[in-house]
Structure formats: C-alpha cells, structure tokens
Protein backbone atom coordinates (compact mmCIF):
# COMPACT_ATOMS: atom_id res chain seq x y z
CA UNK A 1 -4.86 63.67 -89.82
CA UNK A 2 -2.87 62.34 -92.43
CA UNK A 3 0.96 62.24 -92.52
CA UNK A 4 3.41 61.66 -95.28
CA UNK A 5 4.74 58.46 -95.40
CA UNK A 6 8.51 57.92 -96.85
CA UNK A 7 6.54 56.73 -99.94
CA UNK A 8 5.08 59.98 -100.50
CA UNK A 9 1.48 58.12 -99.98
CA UNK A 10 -0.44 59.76 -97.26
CA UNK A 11 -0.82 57.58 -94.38
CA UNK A 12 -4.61 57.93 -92.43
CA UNK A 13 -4.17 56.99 -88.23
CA UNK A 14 -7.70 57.36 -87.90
CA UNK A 15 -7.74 53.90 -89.47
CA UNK A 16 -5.39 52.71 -86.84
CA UNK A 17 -6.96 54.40 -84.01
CA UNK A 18 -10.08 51.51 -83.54
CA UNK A 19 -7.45 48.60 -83.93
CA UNK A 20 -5.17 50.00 -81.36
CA UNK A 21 -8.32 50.72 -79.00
CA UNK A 22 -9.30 46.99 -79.70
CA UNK A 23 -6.22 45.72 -79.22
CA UNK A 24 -5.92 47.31 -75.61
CA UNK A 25 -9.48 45.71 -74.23
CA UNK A 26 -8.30 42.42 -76.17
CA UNK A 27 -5.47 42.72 -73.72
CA UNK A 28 -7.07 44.11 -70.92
CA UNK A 29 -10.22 41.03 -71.58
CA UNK A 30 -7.05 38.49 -71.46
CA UNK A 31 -5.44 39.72 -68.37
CA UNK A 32 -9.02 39.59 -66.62
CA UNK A 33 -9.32 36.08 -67.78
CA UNK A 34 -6.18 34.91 -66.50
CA UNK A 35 -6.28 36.77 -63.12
CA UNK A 36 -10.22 35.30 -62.60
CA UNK A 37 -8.84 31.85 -64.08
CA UNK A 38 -6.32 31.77 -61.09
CA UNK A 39 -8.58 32.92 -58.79
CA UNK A 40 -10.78 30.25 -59.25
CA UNK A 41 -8.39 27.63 -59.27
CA UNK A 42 -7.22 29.70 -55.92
CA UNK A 43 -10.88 29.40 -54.49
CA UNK A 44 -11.19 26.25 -55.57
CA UNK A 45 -7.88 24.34 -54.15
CA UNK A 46 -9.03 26.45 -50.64
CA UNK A 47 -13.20 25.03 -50.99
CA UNK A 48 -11.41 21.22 -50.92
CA UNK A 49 -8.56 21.31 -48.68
CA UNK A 50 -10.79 19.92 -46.01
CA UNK A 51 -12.62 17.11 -48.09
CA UNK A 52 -11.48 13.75 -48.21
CA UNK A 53 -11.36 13.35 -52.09
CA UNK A 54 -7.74 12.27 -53.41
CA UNK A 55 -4.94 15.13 -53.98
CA UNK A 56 -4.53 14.10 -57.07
CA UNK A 57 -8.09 14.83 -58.35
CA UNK A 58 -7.82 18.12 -57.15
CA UNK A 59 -5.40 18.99 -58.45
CA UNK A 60 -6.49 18.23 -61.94
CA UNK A 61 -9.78 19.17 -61.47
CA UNK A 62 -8.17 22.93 -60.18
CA UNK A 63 -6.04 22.49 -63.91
CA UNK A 64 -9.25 21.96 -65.41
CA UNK A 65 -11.22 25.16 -64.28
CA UNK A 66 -8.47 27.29 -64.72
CA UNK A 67 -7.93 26.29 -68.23
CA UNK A 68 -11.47 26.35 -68.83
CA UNK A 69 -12.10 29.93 -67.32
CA UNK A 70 -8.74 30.67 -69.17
CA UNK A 71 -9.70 29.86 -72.30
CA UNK A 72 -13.18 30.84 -72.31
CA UNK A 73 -11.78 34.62 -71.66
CA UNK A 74 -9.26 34.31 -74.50
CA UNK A 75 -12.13 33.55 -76.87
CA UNK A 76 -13.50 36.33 -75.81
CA UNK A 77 -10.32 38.40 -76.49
CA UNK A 78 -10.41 37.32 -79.59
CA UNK A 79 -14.12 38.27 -80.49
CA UNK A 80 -13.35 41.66 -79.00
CA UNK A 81 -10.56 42.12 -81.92
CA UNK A 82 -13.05 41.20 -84.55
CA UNK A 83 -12.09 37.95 -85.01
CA UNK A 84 -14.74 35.10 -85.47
CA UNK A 85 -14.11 32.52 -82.71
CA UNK A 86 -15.79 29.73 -84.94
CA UNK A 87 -13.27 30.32 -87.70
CA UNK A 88 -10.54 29.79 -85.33
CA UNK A 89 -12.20 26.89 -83.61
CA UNK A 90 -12.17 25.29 -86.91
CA UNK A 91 -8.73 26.06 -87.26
CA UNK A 92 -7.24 25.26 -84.24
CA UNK A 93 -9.11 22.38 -84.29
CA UNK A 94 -7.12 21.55 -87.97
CA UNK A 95 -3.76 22.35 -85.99
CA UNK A 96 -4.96 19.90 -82.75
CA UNK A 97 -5.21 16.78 -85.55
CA UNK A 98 -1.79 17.57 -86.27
CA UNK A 99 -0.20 18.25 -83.23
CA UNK A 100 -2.04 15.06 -81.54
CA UNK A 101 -0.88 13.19 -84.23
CA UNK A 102 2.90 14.57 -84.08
CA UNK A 103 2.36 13.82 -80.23
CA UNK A 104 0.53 10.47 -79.92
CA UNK A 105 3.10 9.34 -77.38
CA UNK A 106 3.54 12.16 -75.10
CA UNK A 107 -0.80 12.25 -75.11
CA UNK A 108 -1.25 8.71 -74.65
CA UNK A 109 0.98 9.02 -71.43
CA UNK A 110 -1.05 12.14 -70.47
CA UNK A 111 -4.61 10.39 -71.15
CA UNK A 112 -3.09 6.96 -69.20
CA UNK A 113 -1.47 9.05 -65.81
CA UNK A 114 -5.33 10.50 -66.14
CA UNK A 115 -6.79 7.29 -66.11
CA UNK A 116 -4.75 6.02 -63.34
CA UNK A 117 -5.29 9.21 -61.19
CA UNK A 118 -9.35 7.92 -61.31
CA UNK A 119 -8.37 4.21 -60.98
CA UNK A 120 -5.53 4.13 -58.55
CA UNK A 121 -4.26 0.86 -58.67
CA UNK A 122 -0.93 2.05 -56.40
CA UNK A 123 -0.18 4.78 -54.08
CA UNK A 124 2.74 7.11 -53.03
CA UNK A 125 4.69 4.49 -50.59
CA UNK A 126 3.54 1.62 -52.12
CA UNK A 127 6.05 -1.12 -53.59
CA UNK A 128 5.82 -2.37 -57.04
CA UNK A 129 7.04 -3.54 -60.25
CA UNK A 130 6.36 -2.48 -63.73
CA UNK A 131 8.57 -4.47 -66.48
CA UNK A 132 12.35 -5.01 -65.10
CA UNK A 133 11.76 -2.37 -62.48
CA UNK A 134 11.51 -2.71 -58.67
CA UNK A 135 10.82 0.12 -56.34
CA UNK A 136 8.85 2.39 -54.30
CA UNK A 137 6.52 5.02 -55.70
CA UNK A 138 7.73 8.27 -54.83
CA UNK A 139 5.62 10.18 -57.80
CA UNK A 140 1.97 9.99 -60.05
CA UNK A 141 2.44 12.64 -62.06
CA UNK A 142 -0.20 13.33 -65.40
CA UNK A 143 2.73 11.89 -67.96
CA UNK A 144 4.61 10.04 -65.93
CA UNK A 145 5.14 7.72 -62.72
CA UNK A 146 8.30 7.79 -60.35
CA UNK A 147 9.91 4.88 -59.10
CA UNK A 148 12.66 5.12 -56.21
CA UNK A 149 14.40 1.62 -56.42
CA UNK A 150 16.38 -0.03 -53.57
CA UNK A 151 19.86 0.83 -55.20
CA UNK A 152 18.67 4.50 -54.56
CA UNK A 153 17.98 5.19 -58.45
CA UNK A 154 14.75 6.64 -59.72
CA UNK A 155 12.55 5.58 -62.33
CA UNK A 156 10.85 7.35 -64.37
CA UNK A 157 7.79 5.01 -66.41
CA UNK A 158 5.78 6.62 -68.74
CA UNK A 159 2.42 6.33 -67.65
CA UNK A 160 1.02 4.68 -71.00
CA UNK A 161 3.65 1.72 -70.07
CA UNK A 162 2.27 1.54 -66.53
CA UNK A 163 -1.35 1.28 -68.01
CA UNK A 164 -0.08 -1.23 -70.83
CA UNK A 165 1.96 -3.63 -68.91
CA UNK A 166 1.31 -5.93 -65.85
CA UNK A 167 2.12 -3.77 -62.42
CA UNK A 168 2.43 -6.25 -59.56
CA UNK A 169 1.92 -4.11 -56.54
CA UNK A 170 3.71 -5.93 -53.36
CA UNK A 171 1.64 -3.80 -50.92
CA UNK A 172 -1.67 -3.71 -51.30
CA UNK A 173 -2.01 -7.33 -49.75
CA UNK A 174 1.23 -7.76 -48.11
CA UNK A 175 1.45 -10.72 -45.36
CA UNK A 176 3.80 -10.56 -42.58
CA UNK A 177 7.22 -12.00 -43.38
CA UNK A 178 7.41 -14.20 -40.05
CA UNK A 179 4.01 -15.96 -38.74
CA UNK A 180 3.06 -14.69 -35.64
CA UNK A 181 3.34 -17.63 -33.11
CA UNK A 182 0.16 -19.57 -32.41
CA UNK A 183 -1.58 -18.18 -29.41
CA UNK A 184 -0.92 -20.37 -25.68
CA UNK A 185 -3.49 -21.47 -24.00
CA UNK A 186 -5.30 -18.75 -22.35
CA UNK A 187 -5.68 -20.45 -18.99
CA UNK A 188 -2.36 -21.82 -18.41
CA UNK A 189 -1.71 -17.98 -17.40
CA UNK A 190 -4.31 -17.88 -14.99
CA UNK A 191 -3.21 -21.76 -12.89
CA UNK A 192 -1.19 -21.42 -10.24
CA UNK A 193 0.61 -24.80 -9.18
CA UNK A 194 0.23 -25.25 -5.49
C-alpha cells in the first residue's frame, strides 16, 4: 500500500513493516535480558547468603553476572535488528579508549576499591589513617572508602589514594592500653595461716 506523502512521492510501509517487527523482538530480546540478568544476580545473592565468603565479593561478583548476562542479551538485541555485533564491538571499543582516557581518575579509584575488596588490608570498624586523616571505617565502597573521624566528620578517600599512600591500621594488632597486672602467686590463695 502506498500513500502520498506531502512531497507528492509515494511512500511504501511495506518497507517499514520488517523494521518495526525487528524493532519489537529487539525490545522484547532486551527486556528478557534484563529481567534474566536480575534474576540471576537474584539467585545468585540467595545461593551465597549462607557461605562464609566476604560481602563485599558478593556483591561484586552478583554486579558481575548481571552485567554479563545483561550485556550478552543486548548483543543479541542488536543482532536481531541487523546490526553486526563485531562492528560495534570495534566501535565501542574506539569510544572505551576515549572514555577511559577522559576518566583515568574515576577508573583508577574503581580498579583500586577492586583491588582492596580482594586484599582487605582494613575492615568496617577498624581504626586507621590514610594521609592527615584519622578515623573509623564506616564504608568500602568500589570508588571510594569512608572514614567517620572522632570530631564526628566523614571522610570520603578515593580508593586509588588509599592504595597509593601508607594506611596505618591501629586495629589489626592493637595491645591493651593498661598492662594487665602480673599474675599472684597461685598458692598464696590456697594457705590458710593458722
């Protein structure tokens, strides 16, 4: 069916018609991907609530298959449109130099709180000090690290900073502030003086 257009050039919508259809299981392919990508991060989180690994490797090992079901499903949107998903590999990888570039700071910090989620030189609770700051760790987040300092103001260290610089933490081999006394004599408890 053709219809006049306002040019006066006849317009054809059976040339339309398979993009549209496309389109709709592009979309339809993308909303599966993202539903299944949440349930597996879903199933996932539920399959390690009872193991003893850390939280925090959980958690960004959940972030990890969801992204990767995620993005392995939008691929496939994409090839369901028509579009080659080597071509925009290629080109996304092209836009990833330049955005990593543009963001070298703001990925450094993400690549160090990643690093010190595997390492874990502090806790949550423990005490330290990183440069001219003093306080408590409240937070380990991917970019960043939280500090809650004993004038009740919090910190916030950029995690590449915390991997560059010297972090003295005060409790991982904290000694009592006062000795304990030197134990008595065991048996002068058990004499009785006549």
């Amino acid at each position: 069916m053709q219809v006049p257009s306002a040019a006066g050039a006849a317009f054809d919508w059976a040339v339309l018609s398979p993009l549209v259809g496309r389109g709709l299981v592009a979309l339809l392919v993308a909303f599966i991907a993202w539903r299944l990508a949440a349930a597996v991060r879903t199933w996932f989180e539920r399959a390690t609530a009872r193991s003893s690994a850390d939280i925090h490797l959980r958690v960004l090992a959940g972030r990890f298959l969801y992204l990767a079901v995620f993005i392995y499903g939008l691929l496939w949107a994409v090839e369901v449109l028509g579009v080659s998903p080597t071509a925009l590999v290629a080109g996304l990888g092209v836009v990833g130099l330049a955005a990593s570039l543009a963001l070298q700071d703001i990925l450094k910090s993400f690549c160090a709180g990643v690093y010190l989620l595997f390492e874990r030189p502090f806790h949550l609770g423990d005490d330290i000090k990183i440069k001219d700051f003093r306080g408590r760790v409240v937070d380990i987040g991917i970019r960043t690290t939280v500090l809650h300092t004993v004038d009740d103001q919090e910190v916030i260290v950029p995690n590449s900073v915390v991997l560059a610089d010297v972090v003295v933490n005060r409790a991982r081999y904290r000694k009592p502030l006062v000795e304990p006394p030197a134990p008595q004599d065991p048996t002068a408890m058990m004499r009785t003086e006549p």
